[in-house]
PDB file of N, CA and C in Angstrom:
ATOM      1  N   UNK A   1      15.006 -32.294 -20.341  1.00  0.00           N
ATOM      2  CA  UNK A   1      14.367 -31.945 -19.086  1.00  0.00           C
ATOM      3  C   UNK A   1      13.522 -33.109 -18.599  1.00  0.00           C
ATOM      4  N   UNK A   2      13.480 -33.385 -17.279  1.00  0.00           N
ATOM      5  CA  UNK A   2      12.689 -34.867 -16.640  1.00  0.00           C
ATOM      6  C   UNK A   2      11.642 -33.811 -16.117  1.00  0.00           C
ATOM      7  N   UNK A   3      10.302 -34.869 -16.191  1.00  0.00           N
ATOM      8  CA  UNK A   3       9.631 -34.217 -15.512  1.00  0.00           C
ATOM      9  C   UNK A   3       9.418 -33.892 -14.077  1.00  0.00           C
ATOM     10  N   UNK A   4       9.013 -33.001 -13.425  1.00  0.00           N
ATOM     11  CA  UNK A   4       8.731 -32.812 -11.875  1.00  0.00           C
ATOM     12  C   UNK A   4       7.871 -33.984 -11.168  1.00  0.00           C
ATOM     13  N   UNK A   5       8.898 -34.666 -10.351  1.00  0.00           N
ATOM     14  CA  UNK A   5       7.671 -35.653 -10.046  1.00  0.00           C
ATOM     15  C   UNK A   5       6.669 -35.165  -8.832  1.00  0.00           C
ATOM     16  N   UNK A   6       5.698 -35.961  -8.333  1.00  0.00           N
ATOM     17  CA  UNK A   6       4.564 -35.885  -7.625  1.00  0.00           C
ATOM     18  C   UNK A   6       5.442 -35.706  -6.555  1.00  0.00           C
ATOM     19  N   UNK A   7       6.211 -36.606  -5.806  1.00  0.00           N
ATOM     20  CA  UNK A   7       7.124 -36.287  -4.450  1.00  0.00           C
ATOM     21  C   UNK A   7       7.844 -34.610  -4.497  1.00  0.00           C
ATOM     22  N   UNK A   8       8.280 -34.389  -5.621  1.00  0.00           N
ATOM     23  CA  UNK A   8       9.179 -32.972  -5.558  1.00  0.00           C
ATOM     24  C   UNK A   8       7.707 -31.880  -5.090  1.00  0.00           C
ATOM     25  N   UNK A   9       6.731 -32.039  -6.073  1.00  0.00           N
ATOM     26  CA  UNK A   9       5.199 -31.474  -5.487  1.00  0.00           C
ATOM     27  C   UNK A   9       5.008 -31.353  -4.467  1.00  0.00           C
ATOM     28  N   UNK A  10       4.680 -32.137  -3.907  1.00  0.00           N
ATOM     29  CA  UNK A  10       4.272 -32.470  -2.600  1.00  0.00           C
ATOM     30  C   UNK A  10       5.147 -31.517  -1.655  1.00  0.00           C
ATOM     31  N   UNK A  11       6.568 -31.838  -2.165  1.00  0.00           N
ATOM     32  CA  UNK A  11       7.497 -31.396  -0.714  1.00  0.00           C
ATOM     33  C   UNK A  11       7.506 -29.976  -0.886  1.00  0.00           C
ATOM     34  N   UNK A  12       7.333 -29.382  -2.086  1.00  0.00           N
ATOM     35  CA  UNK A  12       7.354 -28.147  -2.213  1.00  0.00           C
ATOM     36  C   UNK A  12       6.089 -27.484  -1.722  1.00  0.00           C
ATOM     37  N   UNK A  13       4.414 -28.224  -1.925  1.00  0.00           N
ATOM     38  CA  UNK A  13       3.450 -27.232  -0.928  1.00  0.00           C
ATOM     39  C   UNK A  13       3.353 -27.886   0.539  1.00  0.00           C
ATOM     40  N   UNK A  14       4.613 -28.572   0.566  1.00  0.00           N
ATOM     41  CA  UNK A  14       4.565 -28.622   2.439  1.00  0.00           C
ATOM     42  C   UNK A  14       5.556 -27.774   2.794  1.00  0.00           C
ATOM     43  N   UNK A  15       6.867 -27.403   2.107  1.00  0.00           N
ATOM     44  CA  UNK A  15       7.227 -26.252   2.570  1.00  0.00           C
ATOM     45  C   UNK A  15       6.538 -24.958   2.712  1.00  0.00           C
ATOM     46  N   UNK A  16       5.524 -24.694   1.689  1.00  0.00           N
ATOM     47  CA  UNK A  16       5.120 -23.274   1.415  1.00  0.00           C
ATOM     48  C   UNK A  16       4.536 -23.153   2.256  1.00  0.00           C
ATOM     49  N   UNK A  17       3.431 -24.330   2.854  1.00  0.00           N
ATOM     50  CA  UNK A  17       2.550 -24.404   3.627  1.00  0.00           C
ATOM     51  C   UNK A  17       3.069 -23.768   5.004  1.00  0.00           C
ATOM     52  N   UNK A  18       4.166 -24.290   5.687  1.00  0.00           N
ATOM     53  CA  UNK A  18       4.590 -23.809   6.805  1.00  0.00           C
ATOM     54  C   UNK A  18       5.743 -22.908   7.062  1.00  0.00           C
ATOM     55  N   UNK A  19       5.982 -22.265   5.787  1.00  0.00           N
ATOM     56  CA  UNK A  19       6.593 -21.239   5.524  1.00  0.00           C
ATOM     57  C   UNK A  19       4.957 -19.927   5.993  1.00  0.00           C
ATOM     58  N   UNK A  20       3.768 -20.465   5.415  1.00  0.00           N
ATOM     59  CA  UNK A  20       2.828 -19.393   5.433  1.00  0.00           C
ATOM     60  C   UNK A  20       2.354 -19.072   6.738  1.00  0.00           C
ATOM     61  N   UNK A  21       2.511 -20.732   7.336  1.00  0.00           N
ATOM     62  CA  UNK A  21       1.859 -20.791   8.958  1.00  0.00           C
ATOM     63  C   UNK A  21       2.939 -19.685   9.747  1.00  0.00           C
ATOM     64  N   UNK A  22       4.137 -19.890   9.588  1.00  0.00           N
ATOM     65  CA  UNK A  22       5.167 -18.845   9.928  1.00  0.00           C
ATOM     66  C   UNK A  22       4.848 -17.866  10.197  1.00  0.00           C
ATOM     67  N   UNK A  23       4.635 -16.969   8.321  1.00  0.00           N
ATOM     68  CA  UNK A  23       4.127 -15.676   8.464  1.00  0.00           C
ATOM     69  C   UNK A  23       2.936 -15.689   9.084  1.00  0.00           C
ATOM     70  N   UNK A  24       1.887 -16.226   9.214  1.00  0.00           N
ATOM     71  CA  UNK A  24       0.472 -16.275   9.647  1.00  0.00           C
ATOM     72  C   UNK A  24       0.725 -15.963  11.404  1.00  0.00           C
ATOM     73  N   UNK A  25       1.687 -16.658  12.060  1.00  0.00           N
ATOM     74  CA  UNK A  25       1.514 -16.370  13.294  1.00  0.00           C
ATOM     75  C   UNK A  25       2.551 -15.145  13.962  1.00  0.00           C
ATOM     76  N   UNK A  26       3.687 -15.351  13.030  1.00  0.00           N
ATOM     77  CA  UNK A  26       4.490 -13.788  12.993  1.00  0.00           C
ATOM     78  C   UNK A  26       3.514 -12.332  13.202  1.00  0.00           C
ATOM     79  N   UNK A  27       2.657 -12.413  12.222  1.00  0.00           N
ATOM     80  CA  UNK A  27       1.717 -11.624  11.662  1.00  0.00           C
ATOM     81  C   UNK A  27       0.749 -11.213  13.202  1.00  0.00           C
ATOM     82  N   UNK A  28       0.362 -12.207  13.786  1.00  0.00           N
ATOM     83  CA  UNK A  28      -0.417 -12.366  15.140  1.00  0.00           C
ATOM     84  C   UNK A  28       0.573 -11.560  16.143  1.00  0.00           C
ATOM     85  N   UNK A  29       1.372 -11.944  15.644  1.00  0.00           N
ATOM     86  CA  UNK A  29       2.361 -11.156  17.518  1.00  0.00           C
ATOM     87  C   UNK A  29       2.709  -9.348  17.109  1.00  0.00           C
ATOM     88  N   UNK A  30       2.642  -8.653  15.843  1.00  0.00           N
ATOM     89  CA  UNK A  30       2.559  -7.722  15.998  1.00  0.00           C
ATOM     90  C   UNK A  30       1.283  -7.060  16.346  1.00  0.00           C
ATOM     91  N   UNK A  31       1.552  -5.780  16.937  1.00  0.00           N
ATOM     92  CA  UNK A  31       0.734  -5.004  17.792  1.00  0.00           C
ATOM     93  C   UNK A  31      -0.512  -5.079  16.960  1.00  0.00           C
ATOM     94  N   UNK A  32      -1.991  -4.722  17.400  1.00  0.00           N
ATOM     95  CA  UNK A  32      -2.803  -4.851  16.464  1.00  0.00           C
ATOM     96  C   UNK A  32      -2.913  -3.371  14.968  1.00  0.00           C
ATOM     97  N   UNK A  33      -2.687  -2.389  15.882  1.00  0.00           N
ATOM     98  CA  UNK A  33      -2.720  -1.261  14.298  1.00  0.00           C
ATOM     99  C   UNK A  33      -1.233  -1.731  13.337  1.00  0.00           C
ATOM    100  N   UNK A  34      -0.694  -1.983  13.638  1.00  0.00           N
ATOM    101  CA  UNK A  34       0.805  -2.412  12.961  1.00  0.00           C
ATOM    102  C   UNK A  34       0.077  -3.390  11.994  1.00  0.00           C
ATOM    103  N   UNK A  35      -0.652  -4.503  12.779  1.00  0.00           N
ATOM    104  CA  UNK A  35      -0.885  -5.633  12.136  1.00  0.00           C
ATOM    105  C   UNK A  35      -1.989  -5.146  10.823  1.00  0.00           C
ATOM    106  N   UNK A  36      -2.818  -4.255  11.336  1.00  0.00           N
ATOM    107  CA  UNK A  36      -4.168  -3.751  10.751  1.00  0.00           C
ATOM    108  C   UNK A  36      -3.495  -2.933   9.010  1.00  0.00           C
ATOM    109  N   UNK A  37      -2.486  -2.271   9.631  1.00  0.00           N
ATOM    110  CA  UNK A  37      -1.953  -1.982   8.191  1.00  0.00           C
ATOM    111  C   UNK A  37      -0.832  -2.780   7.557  1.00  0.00           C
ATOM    112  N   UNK A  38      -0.663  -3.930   8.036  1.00  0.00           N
ATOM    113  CA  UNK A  38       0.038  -5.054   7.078  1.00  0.00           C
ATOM    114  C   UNK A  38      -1.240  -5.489   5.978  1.00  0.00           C
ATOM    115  N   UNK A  39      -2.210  -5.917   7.016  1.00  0.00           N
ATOM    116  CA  UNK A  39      -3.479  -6.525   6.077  1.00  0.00           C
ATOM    117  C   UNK A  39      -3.972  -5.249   5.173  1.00  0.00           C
ATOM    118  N   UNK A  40      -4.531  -4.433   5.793  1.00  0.00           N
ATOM    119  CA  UNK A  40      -4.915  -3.250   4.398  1.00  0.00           C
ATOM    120  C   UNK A  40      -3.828  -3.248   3.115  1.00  0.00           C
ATOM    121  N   UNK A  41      -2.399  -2.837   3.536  1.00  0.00           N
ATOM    122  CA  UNK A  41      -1.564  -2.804   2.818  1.00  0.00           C
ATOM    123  C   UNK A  41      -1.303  -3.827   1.408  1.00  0.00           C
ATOM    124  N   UNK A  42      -1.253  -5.344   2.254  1.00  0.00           N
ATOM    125  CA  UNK A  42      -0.408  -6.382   1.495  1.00  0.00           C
ATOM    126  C   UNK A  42      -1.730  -7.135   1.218  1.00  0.00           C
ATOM    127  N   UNK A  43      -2.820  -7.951   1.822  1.00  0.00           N
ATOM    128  CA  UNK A  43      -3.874  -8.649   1.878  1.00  0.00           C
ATOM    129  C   UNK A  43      -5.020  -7.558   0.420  1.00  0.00           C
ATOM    130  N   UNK A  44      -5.410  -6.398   1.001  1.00  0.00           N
ATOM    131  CA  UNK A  44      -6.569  -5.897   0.310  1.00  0.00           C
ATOM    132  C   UNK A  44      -5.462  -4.818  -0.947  1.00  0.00           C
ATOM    133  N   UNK A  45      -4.384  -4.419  -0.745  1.00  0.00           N
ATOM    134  CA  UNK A  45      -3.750  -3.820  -1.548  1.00  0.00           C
ATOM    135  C   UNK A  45      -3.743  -2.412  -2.080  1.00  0.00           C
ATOM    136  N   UNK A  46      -4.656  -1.712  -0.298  1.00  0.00           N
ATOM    137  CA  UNK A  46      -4.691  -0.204  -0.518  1.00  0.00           C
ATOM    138  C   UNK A  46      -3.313   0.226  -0.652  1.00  0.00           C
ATOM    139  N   UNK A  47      -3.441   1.780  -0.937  1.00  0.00           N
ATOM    140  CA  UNK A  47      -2.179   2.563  -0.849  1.00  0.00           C
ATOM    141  C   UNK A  47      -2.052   3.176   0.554  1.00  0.00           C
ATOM    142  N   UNK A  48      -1.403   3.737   0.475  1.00  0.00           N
ATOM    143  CA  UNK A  48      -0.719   4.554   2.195  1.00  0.00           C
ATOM    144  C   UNK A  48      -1.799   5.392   2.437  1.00  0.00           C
ATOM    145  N   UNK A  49      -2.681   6.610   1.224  1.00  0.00           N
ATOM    146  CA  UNK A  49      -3.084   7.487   1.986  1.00  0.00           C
ATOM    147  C   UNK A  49      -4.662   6.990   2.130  1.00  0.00           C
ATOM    148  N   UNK A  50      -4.735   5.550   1.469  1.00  0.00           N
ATOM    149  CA  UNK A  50      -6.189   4.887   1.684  1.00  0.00           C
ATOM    150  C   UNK A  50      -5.974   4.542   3.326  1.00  0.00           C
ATOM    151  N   UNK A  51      -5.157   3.454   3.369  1.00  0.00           N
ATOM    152  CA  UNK A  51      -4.633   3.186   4.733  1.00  0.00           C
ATOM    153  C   UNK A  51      -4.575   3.824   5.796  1.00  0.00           C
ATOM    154  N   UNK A  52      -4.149   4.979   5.682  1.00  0.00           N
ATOM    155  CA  UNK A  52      -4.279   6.667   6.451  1.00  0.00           C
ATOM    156  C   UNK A  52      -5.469   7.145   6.803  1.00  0.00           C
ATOM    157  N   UNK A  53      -6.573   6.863   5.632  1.00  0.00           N
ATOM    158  CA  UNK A  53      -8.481   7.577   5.707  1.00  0.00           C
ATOM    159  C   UNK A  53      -8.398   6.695   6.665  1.00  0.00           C
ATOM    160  N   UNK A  54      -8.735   5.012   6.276  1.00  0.00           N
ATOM    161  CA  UNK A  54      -9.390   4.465   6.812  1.00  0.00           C
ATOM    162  C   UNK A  54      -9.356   3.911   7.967  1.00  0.00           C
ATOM    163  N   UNK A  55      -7.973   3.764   8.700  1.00  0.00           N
ATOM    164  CA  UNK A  55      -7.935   4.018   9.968  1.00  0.00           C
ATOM    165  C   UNK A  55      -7.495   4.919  10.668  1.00  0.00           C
ATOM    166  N   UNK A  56      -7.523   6.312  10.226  1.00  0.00           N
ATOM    167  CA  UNK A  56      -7.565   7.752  10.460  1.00  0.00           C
ATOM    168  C   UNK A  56      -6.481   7.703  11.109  1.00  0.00           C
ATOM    169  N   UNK A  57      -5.269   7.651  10.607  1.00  0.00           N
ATOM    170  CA  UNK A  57      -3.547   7.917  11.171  1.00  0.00           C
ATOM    171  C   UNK A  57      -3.083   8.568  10.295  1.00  0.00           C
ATOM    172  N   UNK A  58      -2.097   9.327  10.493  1.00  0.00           N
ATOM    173  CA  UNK A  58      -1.321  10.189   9.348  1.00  0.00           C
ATOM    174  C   UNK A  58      -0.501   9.349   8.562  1.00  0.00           C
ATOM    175  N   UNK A  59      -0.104   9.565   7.265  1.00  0.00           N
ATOM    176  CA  UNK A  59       0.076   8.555   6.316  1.00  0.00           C
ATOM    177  C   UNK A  59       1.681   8.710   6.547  1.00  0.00           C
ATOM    178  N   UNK A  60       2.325   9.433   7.267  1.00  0.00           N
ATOM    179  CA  UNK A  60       3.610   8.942   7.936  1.00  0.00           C
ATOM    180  C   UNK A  60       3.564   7.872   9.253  1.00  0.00           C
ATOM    181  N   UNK A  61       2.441   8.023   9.922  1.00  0.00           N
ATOM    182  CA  UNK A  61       2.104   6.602  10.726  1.00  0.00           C
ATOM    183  C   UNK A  61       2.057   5.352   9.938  1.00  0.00           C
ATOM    184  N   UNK A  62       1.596   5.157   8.794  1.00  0.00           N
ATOM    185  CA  UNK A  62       1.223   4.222   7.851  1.00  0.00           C
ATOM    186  C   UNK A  62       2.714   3.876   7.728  1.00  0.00           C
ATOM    187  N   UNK A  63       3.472   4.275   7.267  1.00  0.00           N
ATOM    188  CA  UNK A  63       4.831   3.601   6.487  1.00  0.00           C
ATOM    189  C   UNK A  63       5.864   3.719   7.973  1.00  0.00           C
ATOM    190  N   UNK A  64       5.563   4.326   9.300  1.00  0.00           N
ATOM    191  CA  UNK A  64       6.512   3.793  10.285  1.00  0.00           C
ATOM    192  C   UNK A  64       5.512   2.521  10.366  1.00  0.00           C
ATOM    193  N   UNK A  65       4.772   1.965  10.782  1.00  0.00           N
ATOM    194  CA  UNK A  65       4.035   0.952  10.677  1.00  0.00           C
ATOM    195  C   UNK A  65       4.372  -0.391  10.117  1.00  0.00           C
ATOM    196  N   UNK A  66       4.580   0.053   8.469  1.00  0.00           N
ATOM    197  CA  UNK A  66       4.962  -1.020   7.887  1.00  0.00           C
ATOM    198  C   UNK A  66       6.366  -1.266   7.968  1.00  0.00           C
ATOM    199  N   UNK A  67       6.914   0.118   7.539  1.00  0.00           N
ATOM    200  CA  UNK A  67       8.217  -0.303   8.209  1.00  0.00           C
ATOM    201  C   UNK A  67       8.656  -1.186   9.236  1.00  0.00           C
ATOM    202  N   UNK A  68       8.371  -0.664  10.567  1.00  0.00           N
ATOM    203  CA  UNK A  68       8.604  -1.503  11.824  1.00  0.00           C
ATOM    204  C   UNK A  68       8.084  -3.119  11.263  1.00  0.00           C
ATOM    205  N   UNK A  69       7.095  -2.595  10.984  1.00  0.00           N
ATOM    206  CA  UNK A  69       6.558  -4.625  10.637  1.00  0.00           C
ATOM    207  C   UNK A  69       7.510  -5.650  10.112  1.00  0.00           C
ATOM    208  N   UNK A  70       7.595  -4.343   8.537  1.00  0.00           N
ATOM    209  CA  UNK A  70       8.443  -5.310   7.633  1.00  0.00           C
ATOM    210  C   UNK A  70       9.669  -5.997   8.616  1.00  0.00           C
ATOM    211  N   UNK A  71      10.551  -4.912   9.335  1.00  0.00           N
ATOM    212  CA  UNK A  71      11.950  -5.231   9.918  1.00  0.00           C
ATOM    213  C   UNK A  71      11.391  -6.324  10.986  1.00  0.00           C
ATOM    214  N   UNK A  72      10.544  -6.646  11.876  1.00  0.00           N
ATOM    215  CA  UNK A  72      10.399  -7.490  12.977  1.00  0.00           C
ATOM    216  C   UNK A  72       9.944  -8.747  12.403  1.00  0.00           C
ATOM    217  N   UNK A  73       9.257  -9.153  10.935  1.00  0.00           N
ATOM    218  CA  UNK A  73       8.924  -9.942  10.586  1.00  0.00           C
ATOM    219  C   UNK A  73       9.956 -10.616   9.978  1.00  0.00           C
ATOM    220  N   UNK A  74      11.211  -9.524   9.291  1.00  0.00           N
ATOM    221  CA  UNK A  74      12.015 -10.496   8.565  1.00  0.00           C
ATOM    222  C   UNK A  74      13.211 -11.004   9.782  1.00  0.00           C
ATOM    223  N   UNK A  75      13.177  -9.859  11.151  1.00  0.00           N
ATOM    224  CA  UNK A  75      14.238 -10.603  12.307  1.00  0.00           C
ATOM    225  C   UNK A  75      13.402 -12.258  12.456  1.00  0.00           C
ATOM    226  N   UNK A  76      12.387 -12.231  13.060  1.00  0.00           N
ATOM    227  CA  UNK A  76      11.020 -13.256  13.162  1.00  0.00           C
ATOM    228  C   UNK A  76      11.537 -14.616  12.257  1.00  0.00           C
ATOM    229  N   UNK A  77      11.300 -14.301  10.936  1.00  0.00           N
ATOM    230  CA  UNK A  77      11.159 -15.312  10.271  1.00  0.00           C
ATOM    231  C   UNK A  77      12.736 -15.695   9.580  1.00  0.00           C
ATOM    232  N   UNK A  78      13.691 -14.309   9.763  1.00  0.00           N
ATOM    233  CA  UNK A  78      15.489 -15.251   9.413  1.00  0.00           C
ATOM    234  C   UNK A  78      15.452 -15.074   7.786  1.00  0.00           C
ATOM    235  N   UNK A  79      14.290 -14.080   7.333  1.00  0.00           N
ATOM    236  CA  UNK A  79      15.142 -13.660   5.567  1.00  0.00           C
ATOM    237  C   UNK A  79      15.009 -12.632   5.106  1.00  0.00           C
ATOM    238  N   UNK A  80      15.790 -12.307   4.528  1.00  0.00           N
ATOM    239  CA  UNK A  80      16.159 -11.426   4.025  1.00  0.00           C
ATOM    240  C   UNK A  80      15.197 -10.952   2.800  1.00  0.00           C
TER     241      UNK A  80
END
């Protein structure tokens, strides 16, 4: 095995980097409660019916929510 050099490094947190800016502004163009339970969800790592208290929606609002998100983010960003 050779080692990983500093260039392979590099190119790999400049991809990640604007792979994140991607999601980061993807993230911006959904609606704001859509967006509000991506971040509770994925960012702080509540569950659905925390997500549900705390911005007082029924916890079937919560998962059409993410749902819709998930699907517009992966048309958005091209993966699967």
């Amino acid at each position: 095995m050779e080692p990983v050099s500093e260039e392979t490094n590099a190119l790999d947190s400049m991809v990640e980097r604007e792979r994140r800016a991607k999601l980061v502004a993807a993230l911006k163009e959904l609606p704001p409660q859509m967006r509000a339970c991506c971040e509770l969800r994925y960012v702080q790592g509540l569950k659905y019916h925390e997500i549900a208290t705390a911005m007082k929606i029924s916890i079937e609002t919560v998962k059409a929510h993410l749902h819709q998100a998930r699907k517009r983010l992966i048309e958005k960003l091209g993966e699967k």
